[in-house]
Every structure is written in structure tokens, then in C-alpha cells.
N, C-alpha and C. Protein backbone atom coordinates (compact mmCIF):
# COMPACT_ATOMS: atom_id res chain seq x y z
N UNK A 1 -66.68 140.17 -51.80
CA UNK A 1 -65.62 139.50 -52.52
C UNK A 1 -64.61 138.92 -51.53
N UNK A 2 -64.07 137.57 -52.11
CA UNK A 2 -63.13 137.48 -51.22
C UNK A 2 -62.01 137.78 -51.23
N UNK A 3 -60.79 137.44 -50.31
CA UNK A 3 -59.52 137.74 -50.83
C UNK A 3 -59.01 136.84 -51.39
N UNK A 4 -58.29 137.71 -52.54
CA UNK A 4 -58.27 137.06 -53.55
C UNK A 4 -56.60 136.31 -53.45
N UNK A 5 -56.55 134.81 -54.15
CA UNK A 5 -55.48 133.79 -53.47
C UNK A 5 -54.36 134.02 -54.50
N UNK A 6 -53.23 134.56 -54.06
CA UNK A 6 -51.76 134.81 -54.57
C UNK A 6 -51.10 133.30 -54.51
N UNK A 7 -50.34 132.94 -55.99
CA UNK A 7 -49.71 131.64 -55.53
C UNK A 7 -48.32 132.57 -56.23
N UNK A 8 -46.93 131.70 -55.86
CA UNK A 8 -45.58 132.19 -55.85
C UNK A 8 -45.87 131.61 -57.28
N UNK A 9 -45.23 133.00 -58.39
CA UNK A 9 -44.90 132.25 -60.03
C UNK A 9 -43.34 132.45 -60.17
N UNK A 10 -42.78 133.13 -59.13
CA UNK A 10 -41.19 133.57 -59.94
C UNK A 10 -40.92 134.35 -58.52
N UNK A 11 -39.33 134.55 -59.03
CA UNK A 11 -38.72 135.26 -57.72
C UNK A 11 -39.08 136.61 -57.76
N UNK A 12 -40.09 137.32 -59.11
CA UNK A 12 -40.33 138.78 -58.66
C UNK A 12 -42.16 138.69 -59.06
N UNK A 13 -42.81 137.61 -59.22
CA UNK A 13 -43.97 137.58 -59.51
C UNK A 13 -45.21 137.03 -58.86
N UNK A 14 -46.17 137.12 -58.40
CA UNK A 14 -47.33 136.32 -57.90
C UNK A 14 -48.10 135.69 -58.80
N UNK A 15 -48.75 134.69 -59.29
CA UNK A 15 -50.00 134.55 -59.89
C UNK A 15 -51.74 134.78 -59.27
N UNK A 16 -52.17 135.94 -59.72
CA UNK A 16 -53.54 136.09 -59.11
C UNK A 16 -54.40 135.06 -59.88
N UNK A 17 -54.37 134.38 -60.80
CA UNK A 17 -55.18 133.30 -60.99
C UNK A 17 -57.07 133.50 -60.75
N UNK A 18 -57.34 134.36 -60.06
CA UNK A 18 -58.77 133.78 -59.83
C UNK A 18 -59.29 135.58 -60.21
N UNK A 19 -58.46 136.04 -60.50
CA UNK A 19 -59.01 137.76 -61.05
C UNK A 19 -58.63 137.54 -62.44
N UNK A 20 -59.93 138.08 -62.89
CA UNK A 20 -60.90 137.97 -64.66
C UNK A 20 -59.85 139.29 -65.02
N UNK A 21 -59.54 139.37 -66.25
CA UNK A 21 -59.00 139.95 -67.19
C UNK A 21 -59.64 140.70 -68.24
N UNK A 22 -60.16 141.67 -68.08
CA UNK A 22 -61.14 142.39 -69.17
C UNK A 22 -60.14 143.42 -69.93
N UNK A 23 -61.04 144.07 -71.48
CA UNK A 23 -60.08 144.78 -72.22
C UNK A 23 -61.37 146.01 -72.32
N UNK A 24 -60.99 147.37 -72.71
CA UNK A 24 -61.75 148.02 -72.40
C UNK A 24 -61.44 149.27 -73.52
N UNK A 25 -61.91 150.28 -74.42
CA UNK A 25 -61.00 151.31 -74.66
C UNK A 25 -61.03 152.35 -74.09
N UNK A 26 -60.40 152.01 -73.14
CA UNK A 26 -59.46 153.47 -71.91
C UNK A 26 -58.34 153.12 -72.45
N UNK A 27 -57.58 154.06 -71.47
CA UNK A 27 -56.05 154.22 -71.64
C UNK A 27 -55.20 153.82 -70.56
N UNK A 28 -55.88 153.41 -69.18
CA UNK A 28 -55.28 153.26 -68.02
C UNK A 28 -55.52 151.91 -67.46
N UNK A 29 -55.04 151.10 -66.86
CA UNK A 29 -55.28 149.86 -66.20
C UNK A 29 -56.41 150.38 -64.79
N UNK A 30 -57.26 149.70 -64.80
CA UNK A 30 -57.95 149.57 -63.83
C UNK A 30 -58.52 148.64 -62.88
N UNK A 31 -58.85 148.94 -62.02
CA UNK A 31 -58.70 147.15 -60.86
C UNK A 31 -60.39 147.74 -60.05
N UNK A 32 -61.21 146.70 -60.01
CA UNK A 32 -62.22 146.38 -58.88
C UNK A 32 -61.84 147.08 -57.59
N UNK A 33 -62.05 148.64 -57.08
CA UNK A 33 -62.01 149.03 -55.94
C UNK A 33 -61.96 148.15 -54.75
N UNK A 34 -62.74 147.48 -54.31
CA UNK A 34 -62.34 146.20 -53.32
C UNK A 34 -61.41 144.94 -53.36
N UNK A 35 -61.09 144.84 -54.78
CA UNK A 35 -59.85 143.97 -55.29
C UNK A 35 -58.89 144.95 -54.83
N UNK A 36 -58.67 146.26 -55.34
CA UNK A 36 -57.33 146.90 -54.60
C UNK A 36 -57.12 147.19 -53.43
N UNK A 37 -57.93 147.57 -52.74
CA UNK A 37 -57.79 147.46 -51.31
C UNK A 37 -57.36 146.40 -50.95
N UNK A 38 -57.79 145.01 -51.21
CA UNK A 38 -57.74 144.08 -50.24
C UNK A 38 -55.92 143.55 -50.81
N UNK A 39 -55.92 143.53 -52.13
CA UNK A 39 -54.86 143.68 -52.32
C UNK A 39 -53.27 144.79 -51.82
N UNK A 40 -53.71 146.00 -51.65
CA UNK A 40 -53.07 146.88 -50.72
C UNK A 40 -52.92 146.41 -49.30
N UNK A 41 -54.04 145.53 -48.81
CA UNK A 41 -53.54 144.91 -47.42
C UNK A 41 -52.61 143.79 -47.34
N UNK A 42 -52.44 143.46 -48.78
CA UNK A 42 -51.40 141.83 -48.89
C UNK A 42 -50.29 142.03 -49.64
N UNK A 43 -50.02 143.31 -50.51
CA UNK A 43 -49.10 143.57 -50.81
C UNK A 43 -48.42 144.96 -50.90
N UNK A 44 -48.74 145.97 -50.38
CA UNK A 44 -48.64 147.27 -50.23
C UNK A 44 -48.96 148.18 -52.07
N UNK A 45 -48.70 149.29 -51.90
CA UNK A 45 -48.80 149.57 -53.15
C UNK A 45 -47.86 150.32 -53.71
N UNK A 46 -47.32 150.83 -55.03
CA UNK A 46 -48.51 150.73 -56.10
C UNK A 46 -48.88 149.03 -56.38
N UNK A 47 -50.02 148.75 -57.16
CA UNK A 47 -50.63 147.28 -57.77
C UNK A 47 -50.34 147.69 -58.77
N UNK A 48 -48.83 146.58 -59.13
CA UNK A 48 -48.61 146.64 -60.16
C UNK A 48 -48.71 145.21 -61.31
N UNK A 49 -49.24 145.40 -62.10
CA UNK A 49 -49.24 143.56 -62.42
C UNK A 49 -48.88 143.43 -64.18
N UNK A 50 -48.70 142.49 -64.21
CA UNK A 50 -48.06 142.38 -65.86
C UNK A 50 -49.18 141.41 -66.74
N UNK A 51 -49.06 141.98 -67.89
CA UNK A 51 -50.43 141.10 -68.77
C UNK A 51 -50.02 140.73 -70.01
N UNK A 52 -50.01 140.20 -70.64
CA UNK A 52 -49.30 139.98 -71.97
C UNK A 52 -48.63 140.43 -72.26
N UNK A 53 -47.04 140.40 -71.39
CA UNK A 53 -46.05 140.69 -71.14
C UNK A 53 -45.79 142.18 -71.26
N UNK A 54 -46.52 143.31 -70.65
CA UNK A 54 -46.65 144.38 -70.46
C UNK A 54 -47.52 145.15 -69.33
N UNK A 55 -46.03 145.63 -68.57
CA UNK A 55 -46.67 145.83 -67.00
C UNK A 55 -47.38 147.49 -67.35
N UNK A 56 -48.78 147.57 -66.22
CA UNK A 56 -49.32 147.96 -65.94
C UNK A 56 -49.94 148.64 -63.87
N UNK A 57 -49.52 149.95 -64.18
CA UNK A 57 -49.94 150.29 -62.55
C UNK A 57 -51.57 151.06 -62.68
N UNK A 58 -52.17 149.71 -61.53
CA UNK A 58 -53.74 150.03 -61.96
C UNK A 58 -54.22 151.02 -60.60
N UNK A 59 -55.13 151.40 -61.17
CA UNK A 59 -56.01 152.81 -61.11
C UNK A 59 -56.89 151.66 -59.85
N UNK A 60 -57.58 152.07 -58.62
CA UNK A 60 -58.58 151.66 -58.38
C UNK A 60 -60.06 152.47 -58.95
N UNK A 61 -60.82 152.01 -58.97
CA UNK A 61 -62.58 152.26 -59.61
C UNK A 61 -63.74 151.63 -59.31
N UNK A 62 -64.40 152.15 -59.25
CA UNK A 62 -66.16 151.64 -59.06
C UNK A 62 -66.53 151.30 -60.21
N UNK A 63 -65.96 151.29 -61.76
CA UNK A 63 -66.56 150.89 -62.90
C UNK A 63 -66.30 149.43 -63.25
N UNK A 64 -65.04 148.74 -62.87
CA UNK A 64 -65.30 147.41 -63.14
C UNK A 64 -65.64 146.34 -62.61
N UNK A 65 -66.37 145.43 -62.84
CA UNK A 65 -67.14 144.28 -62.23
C UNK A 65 -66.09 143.44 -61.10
N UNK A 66 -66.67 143.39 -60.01
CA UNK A 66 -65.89 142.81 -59.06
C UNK A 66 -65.27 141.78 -59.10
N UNK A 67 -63.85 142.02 -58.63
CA UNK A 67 -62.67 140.84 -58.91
C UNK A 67 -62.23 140.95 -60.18
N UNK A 68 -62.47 142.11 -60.74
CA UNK A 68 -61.92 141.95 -62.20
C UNK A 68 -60.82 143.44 -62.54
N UNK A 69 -59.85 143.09 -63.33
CA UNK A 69 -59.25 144.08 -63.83
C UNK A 69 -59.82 144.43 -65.39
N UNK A 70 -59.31 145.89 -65.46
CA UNK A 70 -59.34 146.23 -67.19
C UNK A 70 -58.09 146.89 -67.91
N UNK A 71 -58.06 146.72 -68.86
CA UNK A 71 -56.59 147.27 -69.42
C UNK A 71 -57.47 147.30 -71.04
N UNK A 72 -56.39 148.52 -71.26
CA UNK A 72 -56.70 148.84 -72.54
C UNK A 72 -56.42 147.77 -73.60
N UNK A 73 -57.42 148.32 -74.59
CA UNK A 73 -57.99 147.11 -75.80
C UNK A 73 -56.99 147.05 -76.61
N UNK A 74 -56.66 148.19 -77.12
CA UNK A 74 -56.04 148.40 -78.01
C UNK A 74 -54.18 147.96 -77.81
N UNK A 75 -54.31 147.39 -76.54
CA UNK A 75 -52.51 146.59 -76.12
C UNK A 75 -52.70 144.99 -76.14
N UNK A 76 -54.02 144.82 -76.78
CA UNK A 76 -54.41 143.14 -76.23
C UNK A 76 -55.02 142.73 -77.21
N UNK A 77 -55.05 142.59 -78.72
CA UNK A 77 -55.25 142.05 -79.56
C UNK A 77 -55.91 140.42 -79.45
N UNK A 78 -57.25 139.98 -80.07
CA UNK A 78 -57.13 138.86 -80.17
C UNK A 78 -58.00 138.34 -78.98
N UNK A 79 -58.92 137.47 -78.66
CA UNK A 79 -59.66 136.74 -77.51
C UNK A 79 -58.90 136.08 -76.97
N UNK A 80 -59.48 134.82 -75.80
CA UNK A 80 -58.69 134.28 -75.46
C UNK A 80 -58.50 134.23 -73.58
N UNK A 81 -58.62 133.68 -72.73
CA UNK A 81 -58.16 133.73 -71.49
C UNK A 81 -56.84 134.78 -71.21
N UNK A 82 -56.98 135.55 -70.29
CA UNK A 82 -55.04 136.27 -70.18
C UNK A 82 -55.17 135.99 -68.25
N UNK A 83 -53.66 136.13 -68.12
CA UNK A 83 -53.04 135.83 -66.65
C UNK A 83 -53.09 137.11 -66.34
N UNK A 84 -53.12 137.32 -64.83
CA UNK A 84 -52.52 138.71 -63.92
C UNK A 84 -51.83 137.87 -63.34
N UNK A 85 -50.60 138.85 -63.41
CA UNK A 85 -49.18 138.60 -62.43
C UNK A 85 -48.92 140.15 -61.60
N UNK A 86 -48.75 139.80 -60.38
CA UNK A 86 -48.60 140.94 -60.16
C UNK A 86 -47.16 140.56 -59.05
N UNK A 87 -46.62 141.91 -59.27
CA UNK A 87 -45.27 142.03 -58.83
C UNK A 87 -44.79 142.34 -57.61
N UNK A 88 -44.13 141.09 -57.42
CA UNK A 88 -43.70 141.17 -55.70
C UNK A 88 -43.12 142.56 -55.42
């Protein structure tokens, strides 16, 4: 995977733009083990990122598909494309 490209959205926000948005029923936000790392090298941690206007501090894991986050189903009603923002 590569590293993944942060653009400036706000004075406390990044846009990750190119990391997929999945919904899942867990209870915890979770991030692509090599997405958080590489992310831990570009922004220290915790990875914290906001999703339909409800922030989330994600878990790293070996269960979700690379470059992708998951967040629970049951906070995300509805299909549809969603943003990760994650917080300067």
C-alpha cells in the first residue's frame, strides 16, 4: 500500500480522500494495520478521524481490507460515499 495522500481541509483537519470508508457491526473504529502505521509515521498518534460528523479513535487490525477503515453500522445509516478527516 501506499502512503496514503493528506490534503489541508481546515485549521484542525486533514482530508484522507483516497481511504475507503466501510460500516461494519462492531462497536469500535478500525483502520487497515499498514494504513495506521504509515499514518503514525505522518501524524503521530492516537488516529483520530471524524465521519459523519462523529469522531472516532481507530483500533489498528488485520481484519480490514487494505487502505480501508471500518466504523460501526449502526452510527451510519443509509449508503452512499463518506469522507475520513482526520485530525491534525
Amino acid at each position: 500500500m501506499k502512503t496514503p495522500q493528506l490534503e489541508s481541509f481546515s485549521a484542525g483537519y486533514w482530508l484522507a480522500d483516497d481511504v475507503q470508508v466501510d460500516t461494519y457491526d462492531g462497536e469500535i473504529a478500525l483502520m487497515d494495520e499498514t494504513l495506521y502505521r504509515k499514518l503514525v509515521a505522518l501524524i503521530g498518534e492516537p488516529i483520530t478521524g471524524l465521519i459523519d460528523s462523529l469522531h472516532y479513535e481507530f483500533q489498528p487490525t488485520r481484519s480490514v481490507l487494505t487502505g480501508r477503515v471500518a466504523v460501526p453500522t449502526k452510527n451510519h445509516r443509509g449508503s452512499g460515499s463518506r469522507t475520513l478527516l482526520l485530525q491534525k
